[in-house]
C-alpha atoms as a PDB file:
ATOM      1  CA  UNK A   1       0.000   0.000   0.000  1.00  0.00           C
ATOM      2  CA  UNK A   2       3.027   2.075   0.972  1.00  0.00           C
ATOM      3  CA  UNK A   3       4.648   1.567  -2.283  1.00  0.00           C
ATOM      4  CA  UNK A   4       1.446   2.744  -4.550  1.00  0.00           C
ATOM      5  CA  UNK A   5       1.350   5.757  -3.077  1.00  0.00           C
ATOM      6  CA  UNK A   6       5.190   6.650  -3.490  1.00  0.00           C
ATOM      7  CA  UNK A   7       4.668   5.867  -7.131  1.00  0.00           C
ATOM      8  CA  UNK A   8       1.868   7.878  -7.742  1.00  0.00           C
ATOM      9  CA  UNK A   9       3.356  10.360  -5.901  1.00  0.00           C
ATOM     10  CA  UNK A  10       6.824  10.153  -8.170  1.00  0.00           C
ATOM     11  CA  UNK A  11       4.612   9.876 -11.296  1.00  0.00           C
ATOM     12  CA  UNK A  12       2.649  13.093 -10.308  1.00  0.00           C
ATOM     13  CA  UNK A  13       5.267  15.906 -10.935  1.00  0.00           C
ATOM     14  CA  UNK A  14       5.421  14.894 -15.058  1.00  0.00           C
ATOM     15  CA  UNK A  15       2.879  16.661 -16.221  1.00  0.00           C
ATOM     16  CA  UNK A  16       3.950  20.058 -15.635  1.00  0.00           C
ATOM     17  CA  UNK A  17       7.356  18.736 -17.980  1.00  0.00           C
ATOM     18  CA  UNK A  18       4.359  17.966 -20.261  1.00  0.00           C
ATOM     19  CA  UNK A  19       3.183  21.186 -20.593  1.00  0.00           C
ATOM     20  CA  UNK A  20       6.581  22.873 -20.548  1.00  0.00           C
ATOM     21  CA  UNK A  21       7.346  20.696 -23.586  1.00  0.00           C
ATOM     22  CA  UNK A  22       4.154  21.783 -25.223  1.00  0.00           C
ATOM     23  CA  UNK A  23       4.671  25.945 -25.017  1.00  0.00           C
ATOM     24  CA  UNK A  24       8.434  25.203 -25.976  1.00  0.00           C
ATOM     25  CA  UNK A  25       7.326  23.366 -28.800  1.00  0.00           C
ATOM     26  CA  UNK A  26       4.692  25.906 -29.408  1.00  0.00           C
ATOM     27  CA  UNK A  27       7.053  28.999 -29.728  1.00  0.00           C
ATOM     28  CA  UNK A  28       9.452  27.726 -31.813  1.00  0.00           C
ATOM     29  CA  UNK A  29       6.735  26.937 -34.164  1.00  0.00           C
ATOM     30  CA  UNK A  30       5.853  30.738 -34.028  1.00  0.00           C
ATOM     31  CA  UNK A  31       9.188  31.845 -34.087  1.00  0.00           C
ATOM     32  CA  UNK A  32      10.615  29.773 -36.956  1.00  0.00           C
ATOM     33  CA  UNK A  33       8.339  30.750 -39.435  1.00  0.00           C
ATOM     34  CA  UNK A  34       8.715  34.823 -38.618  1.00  0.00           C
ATOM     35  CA  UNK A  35      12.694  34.346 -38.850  1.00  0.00           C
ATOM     36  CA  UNK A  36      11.922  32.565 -41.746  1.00  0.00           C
ATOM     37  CA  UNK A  37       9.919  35.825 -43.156  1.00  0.00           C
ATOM     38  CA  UNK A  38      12.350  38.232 -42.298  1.00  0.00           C
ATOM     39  CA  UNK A  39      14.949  36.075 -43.429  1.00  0.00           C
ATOM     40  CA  UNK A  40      13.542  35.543 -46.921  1.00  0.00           C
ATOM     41  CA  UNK A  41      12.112  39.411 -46.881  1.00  0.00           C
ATOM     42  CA  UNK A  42      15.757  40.808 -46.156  1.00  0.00           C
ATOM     43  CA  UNK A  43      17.047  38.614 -49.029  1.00  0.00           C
ATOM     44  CA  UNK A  44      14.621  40.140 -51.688  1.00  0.00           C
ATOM     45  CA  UNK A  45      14.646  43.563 -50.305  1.00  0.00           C
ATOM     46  CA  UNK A  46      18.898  43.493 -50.350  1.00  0.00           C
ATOM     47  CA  UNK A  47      18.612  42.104 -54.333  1.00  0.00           C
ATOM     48  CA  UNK A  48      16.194  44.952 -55.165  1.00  0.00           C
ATOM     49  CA  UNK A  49      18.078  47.688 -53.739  1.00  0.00           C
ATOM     50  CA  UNK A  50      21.748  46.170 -54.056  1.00  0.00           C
ATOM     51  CA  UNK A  51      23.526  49.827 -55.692  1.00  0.00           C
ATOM     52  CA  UNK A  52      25.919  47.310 -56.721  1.00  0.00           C
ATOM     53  CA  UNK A  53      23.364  45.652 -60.128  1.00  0.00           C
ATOM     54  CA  UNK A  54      25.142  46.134 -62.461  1.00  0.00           C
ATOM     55  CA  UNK A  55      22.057  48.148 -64.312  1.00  0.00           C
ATOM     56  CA  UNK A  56      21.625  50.711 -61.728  1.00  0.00           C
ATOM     57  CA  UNK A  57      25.580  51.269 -61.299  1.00  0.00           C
ATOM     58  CA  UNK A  58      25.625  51.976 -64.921  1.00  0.00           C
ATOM     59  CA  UNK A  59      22.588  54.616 -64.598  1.00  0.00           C
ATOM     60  CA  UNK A  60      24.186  56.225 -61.442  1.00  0.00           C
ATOM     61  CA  UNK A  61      27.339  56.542 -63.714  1.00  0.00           C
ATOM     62  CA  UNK A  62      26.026  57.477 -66.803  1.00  0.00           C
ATOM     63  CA  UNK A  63      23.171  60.130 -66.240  1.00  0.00           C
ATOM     64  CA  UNK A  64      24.576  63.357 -66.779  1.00  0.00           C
ATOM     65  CA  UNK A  65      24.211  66.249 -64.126  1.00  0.00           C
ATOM     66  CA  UNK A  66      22.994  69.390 -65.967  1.00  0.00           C
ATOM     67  CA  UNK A  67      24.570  72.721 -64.770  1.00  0.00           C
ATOM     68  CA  UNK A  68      23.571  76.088 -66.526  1.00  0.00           C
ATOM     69  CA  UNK A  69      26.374  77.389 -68.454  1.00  0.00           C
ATOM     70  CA  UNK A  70      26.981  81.032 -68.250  1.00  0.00           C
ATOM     71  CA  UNK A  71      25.923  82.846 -71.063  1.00  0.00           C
ATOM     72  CA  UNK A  72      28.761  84.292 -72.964  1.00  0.00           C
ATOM     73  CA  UNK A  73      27.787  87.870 -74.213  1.00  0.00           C
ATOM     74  CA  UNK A  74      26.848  88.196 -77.910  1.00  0.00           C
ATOM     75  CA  UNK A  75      30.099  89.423 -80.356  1.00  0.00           C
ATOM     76  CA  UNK A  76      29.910  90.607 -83.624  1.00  0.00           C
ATOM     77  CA  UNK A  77      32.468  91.641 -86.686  1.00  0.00           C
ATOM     78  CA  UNK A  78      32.559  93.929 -89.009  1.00  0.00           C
ATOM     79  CA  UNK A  79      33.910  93.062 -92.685  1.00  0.00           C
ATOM     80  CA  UNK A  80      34.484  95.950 -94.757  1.00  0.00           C
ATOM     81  CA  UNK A  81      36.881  99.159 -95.023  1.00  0.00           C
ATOM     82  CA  UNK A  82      34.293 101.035 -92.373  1.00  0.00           C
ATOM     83  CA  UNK A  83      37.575 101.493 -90.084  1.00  0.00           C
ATOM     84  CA  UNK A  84      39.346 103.649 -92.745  1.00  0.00           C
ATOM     85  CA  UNK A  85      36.550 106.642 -92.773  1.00  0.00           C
ATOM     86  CA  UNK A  86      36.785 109.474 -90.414  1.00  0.00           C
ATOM     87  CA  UNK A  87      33.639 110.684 -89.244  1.00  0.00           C
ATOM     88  CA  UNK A  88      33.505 114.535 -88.339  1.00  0.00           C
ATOM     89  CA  UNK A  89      30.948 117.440 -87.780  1.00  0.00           C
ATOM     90  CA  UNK A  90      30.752 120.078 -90.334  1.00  0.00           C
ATOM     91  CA  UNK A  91      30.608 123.320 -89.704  1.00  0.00           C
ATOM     92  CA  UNK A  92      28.167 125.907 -90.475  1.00  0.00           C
ATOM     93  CA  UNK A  93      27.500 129.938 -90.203  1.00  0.00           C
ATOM     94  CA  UNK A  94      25.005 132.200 -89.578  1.00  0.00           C
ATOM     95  CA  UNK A  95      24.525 135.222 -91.403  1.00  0.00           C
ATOM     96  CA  UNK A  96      21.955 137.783 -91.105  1.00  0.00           C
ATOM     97  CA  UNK A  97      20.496 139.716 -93.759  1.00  0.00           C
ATOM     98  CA  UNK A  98      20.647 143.390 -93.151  1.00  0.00           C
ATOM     99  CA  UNK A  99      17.550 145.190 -92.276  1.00  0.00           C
ATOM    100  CA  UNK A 100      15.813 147.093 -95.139  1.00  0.00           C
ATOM    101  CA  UNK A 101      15.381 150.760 -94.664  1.00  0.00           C
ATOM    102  CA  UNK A 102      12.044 151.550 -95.541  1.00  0.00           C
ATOM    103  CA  UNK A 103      12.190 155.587 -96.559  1.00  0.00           C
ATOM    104  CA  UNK A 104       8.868 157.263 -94.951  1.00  0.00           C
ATOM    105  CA  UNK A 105       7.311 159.194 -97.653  1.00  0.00           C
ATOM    106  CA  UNK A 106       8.106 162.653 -97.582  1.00  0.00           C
ATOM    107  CA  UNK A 107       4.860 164.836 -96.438  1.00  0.00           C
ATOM    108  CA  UNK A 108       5.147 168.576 -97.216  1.00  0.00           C
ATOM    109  CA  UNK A 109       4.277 171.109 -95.325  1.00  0.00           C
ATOM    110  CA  UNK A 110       1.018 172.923 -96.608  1.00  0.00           C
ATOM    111  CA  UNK A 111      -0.391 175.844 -94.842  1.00  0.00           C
ATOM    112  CA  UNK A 112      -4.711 176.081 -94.145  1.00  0.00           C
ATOM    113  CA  UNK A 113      -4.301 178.839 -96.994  1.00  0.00           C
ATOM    114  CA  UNK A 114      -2.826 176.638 -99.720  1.00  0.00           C
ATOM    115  CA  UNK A 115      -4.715 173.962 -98.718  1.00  0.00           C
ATOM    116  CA  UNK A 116      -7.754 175.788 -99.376  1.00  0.00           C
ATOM    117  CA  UNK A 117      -6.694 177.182-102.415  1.00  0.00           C
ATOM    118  CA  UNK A 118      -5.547 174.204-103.961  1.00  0.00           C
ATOM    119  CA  UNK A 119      -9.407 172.477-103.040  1.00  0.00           C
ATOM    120  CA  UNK A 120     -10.823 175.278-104.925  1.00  0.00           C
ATOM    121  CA  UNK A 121      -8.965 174.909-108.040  1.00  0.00           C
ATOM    122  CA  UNK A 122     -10.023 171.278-107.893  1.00  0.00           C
ATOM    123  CA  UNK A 123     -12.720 170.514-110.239  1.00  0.00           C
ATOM    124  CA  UNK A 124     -15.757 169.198-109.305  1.00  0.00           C
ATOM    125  CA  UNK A 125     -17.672 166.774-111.552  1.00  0.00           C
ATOM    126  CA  UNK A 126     -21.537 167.489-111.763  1.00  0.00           C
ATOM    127  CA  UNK A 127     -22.206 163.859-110.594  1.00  0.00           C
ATOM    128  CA  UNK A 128     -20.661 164.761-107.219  1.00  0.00           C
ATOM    129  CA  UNK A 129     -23.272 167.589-107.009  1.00  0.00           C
ATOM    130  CA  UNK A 130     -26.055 166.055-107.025  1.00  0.00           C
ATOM    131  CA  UNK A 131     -27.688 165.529-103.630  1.00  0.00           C
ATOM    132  CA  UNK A 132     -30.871 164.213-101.917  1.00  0.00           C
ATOM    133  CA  UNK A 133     -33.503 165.690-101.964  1.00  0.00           C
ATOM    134  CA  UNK A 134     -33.905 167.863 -98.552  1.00  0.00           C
ATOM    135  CA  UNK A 135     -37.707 167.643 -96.437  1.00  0.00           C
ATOM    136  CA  UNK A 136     -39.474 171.156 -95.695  1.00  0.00           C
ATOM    137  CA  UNK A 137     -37.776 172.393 -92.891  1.00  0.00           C
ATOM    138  CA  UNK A 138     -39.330 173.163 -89.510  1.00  0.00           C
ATOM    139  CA  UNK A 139     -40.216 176.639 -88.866  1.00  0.00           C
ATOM    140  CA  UNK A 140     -37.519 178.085 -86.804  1.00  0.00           C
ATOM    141  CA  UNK A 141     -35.166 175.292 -86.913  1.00  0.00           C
ATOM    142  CA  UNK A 142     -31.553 175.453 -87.850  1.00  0.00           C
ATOM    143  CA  UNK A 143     -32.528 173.838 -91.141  1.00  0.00           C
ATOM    144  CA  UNK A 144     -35.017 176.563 -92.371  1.00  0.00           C
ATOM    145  CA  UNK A 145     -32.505 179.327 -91.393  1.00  0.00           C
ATOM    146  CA  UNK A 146     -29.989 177.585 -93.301  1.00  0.00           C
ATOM    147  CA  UNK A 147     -32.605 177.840 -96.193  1.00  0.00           C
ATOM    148  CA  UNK A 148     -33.718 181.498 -95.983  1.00  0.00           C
ATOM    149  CA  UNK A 149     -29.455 182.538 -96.042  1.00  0.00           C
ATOM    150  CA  UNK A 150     -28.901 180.188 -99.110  1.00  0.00           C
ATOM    151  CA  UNK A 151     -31.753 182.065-100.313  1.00  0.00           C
ATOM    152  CA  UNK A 152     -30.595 184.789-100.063  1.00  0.00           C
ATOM    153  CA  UNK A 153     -27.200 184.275-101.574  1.00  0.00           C
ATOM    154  CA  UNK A 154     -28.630 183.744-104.571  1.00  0.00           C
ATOM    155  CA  UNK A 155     -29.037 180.067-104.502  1.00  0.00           C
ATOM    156  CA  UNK A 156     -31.085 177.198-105.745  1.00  0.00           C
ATOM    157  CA  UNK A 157     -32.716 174.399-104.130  1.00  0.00           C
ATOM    158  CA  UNK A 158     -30.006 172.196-105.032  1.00  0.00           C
ATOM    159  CA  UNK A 159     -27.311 174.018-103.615  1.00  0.00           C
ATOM    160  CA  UNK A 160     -29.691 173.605 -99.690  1.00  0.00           C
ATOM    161  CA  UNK A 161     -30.268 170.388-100.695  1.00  0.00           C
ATOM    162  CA  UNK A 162     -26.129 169.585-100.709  1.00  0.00           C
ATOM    163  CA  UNK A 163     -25.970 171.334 -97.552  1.00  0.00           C
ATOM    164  CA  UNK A 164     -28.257 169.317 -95.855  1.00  0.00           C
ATOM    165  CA  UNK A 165     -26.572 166.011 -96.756  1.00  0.00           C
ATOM    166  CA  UNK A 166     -22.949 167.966 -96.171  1.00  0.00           C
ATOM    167  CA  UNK A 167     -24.103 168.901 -92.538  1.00  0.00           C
ATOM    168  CA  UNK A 168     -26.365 166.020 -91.579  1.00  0.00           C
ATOM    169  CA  UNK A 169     -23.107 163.895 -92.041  1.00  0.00           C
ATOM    170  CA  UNK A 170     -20.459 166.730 -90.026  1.00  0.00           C
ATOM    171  CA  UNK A 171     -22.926 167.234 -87.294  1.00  0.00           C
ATOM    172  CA  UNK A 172     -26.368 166.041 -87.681  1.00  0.00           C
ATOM    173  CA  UNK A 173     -27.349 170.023 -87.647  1.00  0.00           C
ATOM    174  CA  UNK A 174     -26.668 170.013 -83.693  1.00  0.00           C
ATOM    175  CA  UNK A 175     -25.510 173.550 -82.382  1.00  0.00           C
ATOM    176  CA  UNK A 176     -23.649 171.888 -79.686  1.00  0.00           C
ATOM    177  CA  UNK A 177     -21.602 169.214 -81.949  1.00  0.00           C
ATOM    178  CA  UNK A 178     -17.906 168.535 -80.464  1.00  0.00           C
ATOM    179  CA  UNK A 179     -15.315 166.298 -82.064  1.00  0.00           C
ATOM    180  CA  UNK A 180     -12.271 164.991 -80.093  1.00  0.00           C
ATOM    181  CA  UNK A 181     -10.263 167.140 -82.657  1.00  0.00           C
ATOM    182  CA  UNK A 182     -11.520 170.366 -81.843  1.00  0.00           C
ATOM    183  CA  UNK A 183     -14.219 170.863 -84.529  1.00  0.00           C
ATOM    184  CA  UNK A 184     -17.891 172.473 -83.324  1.00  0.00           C
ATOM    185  CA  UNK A 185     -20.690 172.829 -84.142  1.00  0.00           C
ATOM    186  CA  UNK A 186     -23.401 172.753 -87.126  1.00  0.00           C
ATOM    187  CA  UNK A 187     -20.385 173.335 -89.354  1.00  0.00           C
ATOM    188  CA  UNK A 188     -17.475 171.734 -87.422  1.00  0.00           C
ATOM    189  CA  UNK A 189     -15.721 174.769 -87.292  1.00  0.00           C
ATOM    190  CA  UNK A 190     -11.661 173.797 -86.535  1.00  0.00           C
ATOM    191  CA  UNK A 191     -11.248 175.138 -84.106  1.00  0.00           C
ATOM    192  CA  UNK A 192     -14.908 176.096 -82.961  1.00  0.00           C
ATOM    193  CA  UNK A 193     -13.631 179.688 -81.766  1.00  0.00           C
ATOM    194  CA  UNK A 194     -13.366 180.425 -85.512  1.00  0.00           C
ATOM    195  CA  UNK A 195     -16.916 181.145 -85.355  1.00  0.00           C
ATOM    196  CA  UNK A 196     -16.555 184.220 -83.298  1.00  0.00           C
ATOM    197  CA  UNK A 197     -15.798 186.386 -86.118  1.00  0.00           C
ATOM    198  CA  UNK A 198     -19.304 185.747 -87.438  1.00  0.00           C
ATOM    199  CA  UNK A 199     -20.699 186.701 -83.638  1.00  0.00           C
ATOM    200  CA  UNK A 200     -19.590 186.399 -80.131  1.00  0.00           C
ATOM    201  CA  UNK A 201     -23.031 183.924 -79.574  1.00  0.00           C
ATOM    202  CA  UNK A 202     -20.970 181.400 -81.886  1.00  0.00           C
ATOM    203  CA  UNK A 203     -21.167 178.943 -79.012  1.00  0.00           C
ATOM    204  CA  UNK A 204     -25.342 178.484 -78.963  1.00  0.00           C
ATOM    205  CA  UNK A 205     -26.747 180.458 -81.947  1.00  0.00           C
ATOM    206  CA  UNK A 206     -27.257 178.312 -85.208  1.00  0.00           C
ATOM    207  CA  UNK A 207     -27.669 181.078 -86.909  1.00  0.00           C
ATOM    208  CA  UNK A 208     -24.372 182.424 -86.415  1.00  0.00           C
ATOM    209  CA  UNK A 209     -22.911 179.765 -86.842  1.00  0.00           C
ATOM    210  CA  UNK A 210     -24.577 178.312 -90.157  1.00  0.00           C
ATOM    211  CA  UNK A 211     -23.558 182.134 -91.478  1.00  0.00           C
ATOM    212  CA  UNK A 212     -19.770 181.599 -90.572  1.00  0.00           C
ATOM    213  CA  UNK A 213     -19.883 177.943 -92.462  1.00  0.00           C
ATOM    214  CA  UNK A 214     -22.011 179.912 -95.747  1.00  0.00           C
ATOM    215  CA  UNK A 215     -19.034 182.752 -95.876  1.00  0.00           C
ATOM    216  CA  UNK A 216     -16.527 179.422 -95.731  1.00  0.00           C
ATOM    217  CA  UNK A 217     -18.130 177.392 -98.148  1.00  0.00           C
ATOM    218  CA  UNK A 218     -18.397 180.055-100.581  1.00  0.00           C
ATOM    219  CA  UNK A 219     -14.811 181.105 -99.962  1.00  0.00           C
ATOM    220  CA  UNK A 220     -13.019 177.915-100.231  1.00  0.00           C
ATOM    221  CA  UNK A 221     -15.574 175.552-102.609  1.00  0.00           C
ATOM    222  CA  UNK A 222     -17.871 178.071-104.170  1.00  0.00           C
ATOM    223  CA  UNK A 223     -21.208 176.226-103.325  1.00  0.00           C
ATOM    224  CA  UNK A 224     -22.384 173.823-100.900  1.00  0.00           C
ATOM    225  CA  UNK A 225     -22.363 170.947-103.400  1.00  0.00           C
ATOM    226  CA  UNK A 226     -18.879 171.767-104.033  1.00  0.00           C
ATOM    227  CA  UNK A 227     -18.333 171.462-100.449  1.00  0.00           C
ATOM    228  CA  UNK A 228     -20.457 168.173-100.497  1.00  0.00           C
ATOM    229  CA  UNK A 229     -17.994 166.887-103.558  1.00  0.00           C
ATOM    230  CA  UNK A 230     -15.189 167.205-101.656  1.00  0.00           C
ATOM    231  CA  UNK A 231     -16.420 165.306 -98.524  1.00  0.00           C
ATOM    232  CA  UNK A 232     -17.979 162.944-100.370  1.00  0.00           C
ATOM    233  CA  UNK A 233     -14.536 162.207-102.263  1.00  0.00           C
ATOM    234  CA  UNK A 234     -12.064 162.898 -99.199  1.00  0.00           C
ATOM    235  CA  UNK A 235     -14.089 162.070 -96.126  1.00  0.00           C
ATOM    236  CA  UNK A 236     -14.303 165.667 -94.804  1.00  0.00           C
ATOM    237  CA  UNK A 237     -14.264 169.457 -96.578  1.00  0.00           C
END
């Protein structure tokens, strides 16, 4: 009875070896085959990517490395004898024309009595006579004086009718006519004090004054139309 129980207790302790031997034998079945991965993985990976292959030696030696040249600056020559010709400015002058001397046109000196004289011995053509005819004058007016003094020079209706148009263009018959030259009144007496040998009123009366431009008239153009000739050819009488 002893002895049973010693050998089942000797036998009892193997199966923990029995389980050891199973997880041993268990891990190196994991392990081999991972070694066996890495192994085989390792090999491949060193063939693919050996720099030594002959094929990817030859392209590391052969491919060229492009560097950017520097650009040499453009040069160009000349064939020809353009070397042999001198270039130079020319020169030039400046010369100015003399002025021209225009000669003023020489004016004589006339006196008022020559000038007169020679506008009397002008002729007068009987086209420059004629005149419009003058409207009745106003009773009292300057005009109707002026008509009863022709009157009684001795002239005709035509001769008042030039004196109208001769004194409606020198002062418009006004007694108190002034022109920045001096002339005055009806007549455009020049200067106006000329008048006071006909009256000392020459200033206001028309009839004094119309008398002092009859006795001129008839001294220096003979009639009022050839008084009116002349201003209607020369632009004043």
């Amino acid at each position: 009875m002893v002895k049973q129980r010693r050998a089942r207790a000797i036998t009892a302790p193997s199966k923990p070896t029995a389980i050891r031997g199973v997880n041993t034998f268990m891990r190196k079945r994991a392990t081999i085959p991972a070694l066996s991965f890495f192994a085989v993985f390792g090999f491949v990976g060193g063939s693919l990517f050996n720099p030594m292959q002959p094929d990817v030696a030859q392209a590391a030696v052969s491919a060229p490395v492009l560097v950017k040249a520097p650009a040499e600056p453009q040069q160009y020559t000349a064939h020809g004898t353009y070397a042999a010709f001198d270039v130079t400015r020319d020169a030039y002058g400046v010369t100015v024309p003399k002025p021209k001397v225009v000669e003023k046109p020489k004016v004589e000196a006339t006196t008022d009595a020559d000038t007169d004289d020679a506008t009397a011995d002008k002729p007068v053509s009987a086209a420059n006579t004629l005149a419009a005819t003058a409207a009745t004058p106003d009773p009292g007016s300057a005009q109707a004086i002026a008509q009863q003094l022709v009157t009684a020079r001795g002239w005709g209706a035509d001769q008042y009718n030039c004196l109208v148009s001769l004194w409606n263009k020198e002062s418009g018959w006004r007694v108190n006519a002034y022109n920045p030259s001096g002339a005055y009144g009806i007549p455009q007496a020049l200067p106006g004090s000329k008048m006071a040998t006909a009256g000392a009123d020459w200033q206001t009366n028309p009839a004094t004054q119309i008398t002092w431009g009859l006795n001129y008239i008839s001294g220096v153009y003979g009639t009022p139309c050839g008084a009116w000739a002349h201003s209607v050819a020369n632009n004043w009488y």
